[in-house]
C-alpha atoms as a PDB file:
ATOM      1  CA  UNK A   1      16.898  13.633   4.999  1.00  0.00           C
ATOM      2  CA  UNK A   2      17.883   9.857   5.047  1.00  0.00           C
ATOM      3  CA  UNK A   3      18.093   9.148   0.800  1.00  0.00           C
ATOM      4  CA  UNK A   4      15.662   6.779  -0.066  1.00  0.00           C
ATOM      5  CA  UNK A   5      15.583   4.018  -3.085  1.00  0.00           C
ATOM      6  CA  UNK A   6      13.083   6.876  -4.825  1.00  0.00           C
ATOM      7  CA  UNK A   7      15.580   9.516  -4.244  1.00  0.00           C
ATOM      8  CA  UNK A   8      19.194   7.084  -6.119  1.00  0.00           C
ATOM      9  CA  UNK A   9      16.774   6.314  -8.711  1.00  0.00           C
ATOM     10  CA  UNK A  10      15.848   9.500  -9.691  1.00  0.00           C
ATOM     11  CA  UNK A  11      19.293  10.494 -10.128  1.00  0.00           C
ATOM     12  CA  UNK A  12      20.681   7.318 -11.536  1.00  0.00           C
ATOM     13  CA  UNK A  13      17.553   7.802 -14.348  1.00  0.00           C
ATOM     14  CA  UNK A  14      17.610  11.552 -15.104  1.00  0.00           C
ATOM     15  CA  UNK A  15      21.677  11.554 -15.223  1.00  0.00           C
ATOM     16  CA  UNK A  16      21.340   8.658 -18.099  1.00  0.00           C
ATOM     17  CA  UNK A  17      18.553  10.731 -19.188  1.00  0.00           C
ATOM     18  CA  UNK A  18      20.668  13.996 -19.284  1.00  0.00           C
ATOM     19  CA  UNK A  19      17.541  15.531 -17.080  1.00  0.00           C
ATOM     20  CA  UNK A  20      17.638  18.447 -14.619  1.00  0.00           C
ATOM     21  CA  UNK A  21      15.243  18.672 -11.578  1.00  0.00           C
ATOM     22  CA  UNK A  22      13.653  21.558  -9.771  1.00  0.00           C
ATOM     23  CA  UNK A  23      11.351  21.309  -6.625  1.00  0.00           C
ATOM     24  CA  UNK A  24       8.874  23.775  -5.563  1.00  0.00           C
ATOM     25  CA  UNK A  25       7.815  22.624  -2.115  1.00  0.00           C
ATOM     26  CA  UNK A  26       5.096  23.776   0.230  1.00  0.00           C
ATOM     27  CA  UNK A  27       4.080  20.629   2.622  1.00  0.00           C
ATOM     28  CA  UNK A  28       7.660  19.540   2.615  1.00  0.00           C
ATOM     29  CA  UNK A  29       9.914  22.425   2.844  1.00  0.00           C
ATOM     30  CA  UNK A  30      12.667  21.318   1.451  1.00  0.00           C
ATOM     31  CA  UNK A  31      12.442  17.781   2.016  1.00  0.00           C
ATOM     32  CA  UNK A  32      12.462  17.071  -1.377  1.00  0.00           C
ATOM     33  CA  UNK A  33      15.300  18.936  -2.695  1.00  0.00           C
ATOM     34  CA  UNK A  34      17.196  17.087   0.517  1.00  0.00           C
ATOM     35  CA  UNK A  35      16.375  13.720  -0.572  1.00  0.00           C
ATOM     36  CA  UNK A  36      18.209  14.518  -4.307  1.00  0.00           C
ATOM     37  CA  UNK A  37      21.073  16.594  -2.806  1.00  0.00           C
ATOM     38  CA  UNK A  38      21.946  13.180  -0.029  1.00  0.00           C
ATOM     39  CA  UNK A  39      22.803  11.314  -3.146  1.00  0.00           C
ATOM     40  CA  UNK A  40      25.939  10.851  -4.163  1.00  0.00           C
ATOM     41  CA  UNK A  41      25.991  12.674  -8.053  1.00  0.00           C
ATOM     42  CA  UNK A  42      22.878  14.578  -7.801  1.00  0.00           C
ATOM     43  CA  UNK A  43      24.687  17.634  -8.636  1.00  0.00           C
ATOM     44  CA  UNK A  44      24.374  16.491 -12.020  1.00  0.00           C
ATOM     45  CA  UNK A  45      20.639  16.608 -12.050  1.00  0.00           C
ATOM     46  CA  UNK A  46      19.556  18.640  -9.301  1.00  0.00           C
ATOM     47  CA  UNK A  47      19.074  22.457 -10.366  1.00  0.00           C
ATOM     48  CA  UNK A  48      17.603  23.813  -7.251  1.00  0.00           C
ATOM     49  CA  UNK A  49      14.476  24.474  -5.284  1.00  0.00           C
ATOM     50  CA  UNK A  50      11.807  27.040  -4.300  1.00  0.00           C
ATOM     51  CA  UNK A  51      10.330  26.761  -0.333  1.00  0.00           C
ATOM     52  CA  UNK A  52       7.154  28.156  -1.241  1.00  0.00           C
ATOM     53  CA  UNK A  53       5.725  27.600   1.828  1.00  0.00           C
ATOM     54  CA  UNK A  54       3.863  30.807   2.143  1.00  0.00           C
ATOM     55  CA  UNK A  55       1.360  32.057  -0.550  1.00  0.00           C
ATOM     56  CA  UNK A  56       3.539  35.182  -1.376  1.00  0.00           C
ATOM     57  CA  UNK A  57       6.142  32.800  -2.615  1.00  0.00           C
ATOM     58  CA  UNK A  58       3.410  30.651  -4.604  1.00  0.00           C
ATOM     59  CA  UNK A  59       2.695  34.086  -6.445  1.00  0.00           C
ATOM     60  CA  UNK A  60       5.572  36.053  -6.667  1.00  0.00           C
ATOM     61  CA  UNK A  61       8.799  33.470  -7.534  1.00  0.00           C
ATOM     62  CA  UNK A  62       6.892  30.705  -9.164  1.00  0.00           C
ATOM     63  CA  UNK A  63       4.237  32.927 -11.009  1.00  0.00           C
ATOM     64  CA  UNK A  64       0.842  31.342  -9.290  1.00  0.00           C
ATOM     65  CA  UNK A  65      -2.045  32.920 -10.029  1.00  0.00           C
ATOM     66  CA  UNK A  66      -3.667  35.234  -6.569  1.00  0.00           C
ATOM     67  CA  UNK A  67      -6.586  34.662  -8.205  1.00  0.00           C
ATOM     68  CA  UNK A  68      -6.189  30.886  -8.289  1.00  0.00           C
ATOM     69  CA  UNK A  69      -5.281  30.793  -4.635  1.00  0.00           C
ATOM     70  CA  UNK A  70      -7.323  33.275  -3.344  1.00  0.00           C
ATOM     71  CA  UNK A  71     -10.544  30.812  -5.465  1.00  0.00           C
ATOM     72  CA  UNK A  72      -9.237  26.990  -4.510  1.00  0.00           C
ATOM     73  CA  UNK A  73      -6.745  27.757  -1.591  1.00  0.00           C
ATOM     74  CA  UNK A  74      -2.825  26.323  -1.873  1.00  0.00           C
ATOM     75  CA  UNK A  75      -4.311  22.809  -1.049  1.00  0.00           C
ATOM     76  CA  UNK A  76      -4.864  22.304  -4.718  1.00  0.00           C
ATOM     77  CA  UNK A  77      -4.281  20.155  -7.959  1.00  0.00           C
ATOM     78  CA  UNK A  78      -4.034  23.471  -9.921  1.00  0.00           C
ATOM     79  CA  UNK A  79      -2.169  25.092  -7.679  1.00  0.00           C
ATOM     80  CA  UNK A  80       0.359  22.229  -7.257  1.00  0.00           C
ATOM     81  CA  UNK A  81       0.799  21.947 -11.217  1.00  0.00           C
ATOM     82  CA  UNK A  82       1.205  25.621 -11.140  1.00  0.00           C
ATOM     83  CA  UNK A  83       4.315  25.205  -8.665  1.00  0.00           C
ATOM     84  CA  UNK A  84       5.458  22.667 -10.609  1.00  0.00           C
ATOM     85  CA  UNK A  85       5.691  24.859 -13.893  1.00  0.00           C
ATOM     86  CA  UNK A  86       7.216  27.567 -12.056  1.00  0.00           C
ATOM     87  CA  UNK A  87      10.367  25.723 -10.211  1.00  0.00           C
ATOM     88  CA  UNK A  88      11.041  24.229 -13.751  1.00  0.00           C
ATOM     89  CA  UNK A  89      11.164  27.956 -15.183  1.00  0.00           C
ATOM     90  CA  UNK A  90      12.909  29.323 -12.264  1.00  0.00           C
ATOM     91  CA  UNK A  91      15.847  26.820 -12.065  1.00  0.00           C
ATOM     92  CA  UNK A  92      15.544  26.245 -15.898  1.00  0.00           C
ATOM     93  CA  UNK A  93      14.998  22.541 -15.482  1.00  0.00           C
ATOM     94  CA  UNK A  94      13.975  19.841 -17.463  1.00  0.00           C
ATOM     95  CA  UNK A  95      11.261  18.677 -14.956  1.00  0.00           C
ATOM     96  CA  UNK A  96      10.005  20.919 -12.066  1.00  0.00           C
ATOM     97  CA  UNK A  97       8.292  18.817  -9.183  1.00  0.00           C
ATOM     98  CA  UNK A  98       5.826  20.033  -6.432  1.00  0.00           C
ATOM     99  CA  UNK A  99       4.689  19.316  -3.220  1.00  0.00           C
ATOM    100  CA  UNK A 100       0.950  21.198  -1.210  1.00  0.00           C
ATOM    101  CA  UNK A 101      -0.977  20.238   1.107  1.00  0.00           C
ATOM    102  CA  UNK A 102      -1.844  19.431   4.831  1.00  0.00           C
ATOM    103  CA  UNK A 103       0.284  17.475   7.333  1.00  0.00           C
ATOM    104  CA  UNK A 104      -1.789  18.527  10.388  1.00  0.00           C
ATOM    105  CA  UNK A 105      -2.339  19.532  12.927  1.00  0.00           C
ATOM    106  CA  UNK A 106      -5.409  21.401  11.883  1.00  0.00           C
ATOM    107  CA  UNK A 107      -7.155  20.956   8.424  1.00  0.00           C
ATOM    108  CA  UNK A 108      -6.019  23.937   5.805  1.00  0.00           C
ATOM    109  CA  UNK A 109      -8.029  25.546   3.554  1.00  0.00           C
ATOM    110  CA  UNK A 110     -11.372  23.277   3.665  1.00  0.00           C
ATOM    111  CA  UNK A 111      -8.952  19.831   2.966  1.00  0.00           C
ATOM    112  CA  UNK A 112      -8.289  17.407   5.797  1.00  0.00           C
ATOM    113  CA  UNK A 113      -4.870  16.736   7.663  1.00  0.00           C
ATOM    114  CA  UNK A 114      -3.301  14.236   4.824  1.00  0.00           C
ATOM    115  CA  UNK A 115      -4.793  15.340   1.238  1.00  0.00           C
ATOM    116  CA  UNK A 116      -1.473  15.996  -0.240  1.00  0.00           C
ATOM    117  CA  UNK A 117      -0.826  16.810  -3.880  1.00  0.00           C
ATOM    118  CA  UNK A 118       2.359  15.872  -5.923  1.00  0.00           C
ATOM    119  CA  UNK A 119       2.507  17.667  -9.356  1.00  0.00           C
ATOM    120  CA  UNK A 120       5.269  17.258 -12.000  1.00  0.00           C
ATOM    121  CA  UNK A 121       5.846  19.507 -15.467  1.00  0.00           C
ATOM    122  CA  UNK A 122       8.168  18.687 -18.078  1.00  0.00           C
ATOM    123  CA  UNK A 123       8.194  19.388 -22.035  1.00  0.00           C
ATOM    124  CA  UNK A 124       6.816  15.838 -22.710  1.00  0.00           C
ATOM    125  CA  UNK A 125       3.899  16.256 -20.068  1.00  0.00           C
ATOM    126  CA  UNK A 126       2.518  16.856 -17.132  1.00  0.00           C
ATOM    127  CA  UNK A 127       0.612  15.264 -13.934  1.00  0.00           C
ATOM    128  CA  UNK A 128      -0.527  15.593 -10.351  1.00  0.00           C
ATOM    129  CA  UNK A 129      -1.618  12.999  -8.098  1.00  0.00           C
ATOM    130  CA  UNK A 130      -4.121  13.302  -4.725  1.00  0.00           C
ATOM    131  CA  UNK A 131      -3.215  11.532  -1.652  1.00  0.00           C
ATOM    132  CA  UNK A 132      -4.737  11.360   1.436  1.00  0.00           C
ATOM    133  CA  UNK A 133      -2.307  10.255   3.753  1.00  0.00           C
ATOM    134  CA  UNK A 134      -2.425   9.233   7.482  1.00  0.00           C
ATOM    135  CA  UNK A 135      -0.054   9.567  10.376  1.00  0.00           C
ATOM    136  CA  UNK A 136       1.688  12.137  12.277  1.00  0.00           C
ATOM    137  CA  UNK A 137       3.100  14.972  10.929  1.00  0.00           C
ATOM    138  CA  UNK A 138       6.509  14.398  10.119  1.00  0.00           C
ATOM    139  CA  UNK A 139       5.252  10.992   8.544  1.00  0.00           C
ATOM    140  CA  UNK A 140       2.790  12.668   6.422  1.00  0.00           C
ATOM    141  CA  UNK A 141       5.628  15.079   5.218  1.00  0.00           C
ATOM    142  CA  UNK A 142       8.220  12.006   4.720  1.00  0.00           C
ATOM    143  CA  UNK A 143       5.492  10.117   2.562  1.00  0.00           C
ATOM    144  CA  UNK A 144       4.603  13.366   0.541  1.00  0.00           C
ATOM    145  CA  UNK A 145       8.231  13.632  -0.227  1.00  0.00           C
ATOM    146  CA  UNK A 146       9.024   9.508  -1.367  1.00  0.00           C
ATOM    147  CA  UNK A 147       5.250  10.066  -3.218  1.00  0.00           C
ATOM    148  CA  UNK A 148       7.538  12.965  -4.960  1.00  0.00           C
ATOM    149  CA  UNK A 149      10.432  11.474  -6.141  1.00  0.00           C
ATOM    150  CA  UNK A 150       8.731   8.535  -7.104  1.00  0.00           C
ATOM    151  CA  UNK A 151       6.896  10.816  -9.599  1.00  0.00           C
ATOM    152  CA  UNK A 152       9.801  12.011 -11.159  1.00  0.00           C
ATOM    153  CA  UNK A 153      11.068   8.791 -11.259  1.00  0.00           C
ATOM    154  CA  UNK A 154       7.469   8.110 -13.186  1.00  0.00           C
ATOM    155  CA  UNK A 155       7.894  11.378 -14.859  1.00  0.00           C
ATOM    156  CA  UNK A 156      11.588  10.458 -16.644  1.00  0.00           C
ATOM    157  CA  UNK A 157      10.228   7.014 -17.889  1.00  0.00           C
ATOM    158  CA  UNK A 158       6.968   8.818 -19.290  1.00  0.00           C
ATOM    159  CA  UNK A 159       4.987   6.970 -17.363  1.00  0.00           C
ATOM    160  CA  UNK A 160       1.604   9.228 -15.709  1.00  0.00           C
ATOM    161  CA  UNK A 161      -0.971   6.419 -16.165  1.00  0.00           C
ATOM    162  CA  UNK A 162      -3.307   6.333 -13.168  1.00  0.00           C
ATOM    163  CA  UNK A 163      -2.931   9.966 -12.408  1.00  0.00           C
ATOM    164  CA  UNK A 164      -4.705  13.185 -13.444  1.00  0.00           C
ATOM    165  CA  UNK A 165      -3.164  15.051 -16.368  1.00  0.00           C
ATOM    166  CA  UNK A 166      -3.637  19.008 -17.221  1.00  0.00           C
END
């Protein structure tokens, strides 16, 4: 994963911040963890990461309800601030960050190719934000993983105006 702007200043922040990061990450697999780990420090900051790309995972390692997914599906605000909760207890972080939803082909779960949510939990908050996103696959993956680190990056300055809040 080439390191983005998103990715340098979410280490540059939580380092001053003396913040750790954990991912739990459906859509993108491990794109998001990636991104962290390319730059150069992140070791400071970057606690580790959960592929929950299967529904198993979702329940068993990062403690989402079956009930939840078997009701709304893993394409899901909940779900996604669920995920997020869970990586940051897992990896014992100081923000846990999540990525669900559908990069195509085929629609998932009654949401269309693109709806994408990004979810971040920390002790001073939490938020997730819908996107619908357009392109091919890997772009939709690529965009859902900059739309994640720029949350954290949103996340460590306390900033989750414009987004839906649990």
């Amino acid at each position: 994963m080439e390191q983005g702007p998103e990715a340098a200043s979410l280490v540059a922040d939580a380092t001053a911040r003396g913040a750790t990061i954990a991912t739990a990450e459906s859509l993108t697999a491990g794109l998001v963890a990636a991104a962290i780990a390319d730059v150069p420090g992140a070791s400071a900051v970057l606690r580790g990461g959960v592929v929950a790309y299967h529904g198993d995972v979702k329940v068993g390692v990062l403690g989402v309800e079956s009930d939840l997914l078997a009701e709304r599906g893993s394409v899901d605000p909940e779900v996604a601030l669920r995920m997020a909760a869970g990586a940051r207890r897992v990896c014992g972080a100081t923000i846990g960050v999540s990525t669900t939803g559908v990069a195509g082909p085929e629609p998932h779960d009654g949401k269309p190719v693109g709806r994408v949510y990004v979810a971040w939990e920390s002790p001073w908050g939490a938020a997730v934000e819908e996107l619908d996103l357009s392109g091919t696959r890997d772009e939709i993956r690529r965009a859902a993983c900059r739309a994640a680190l720029a949350a954290v990056v949103r996340a460590l300055a306390g900033d989750d105006s414009g987004h839906m809040v649990s």
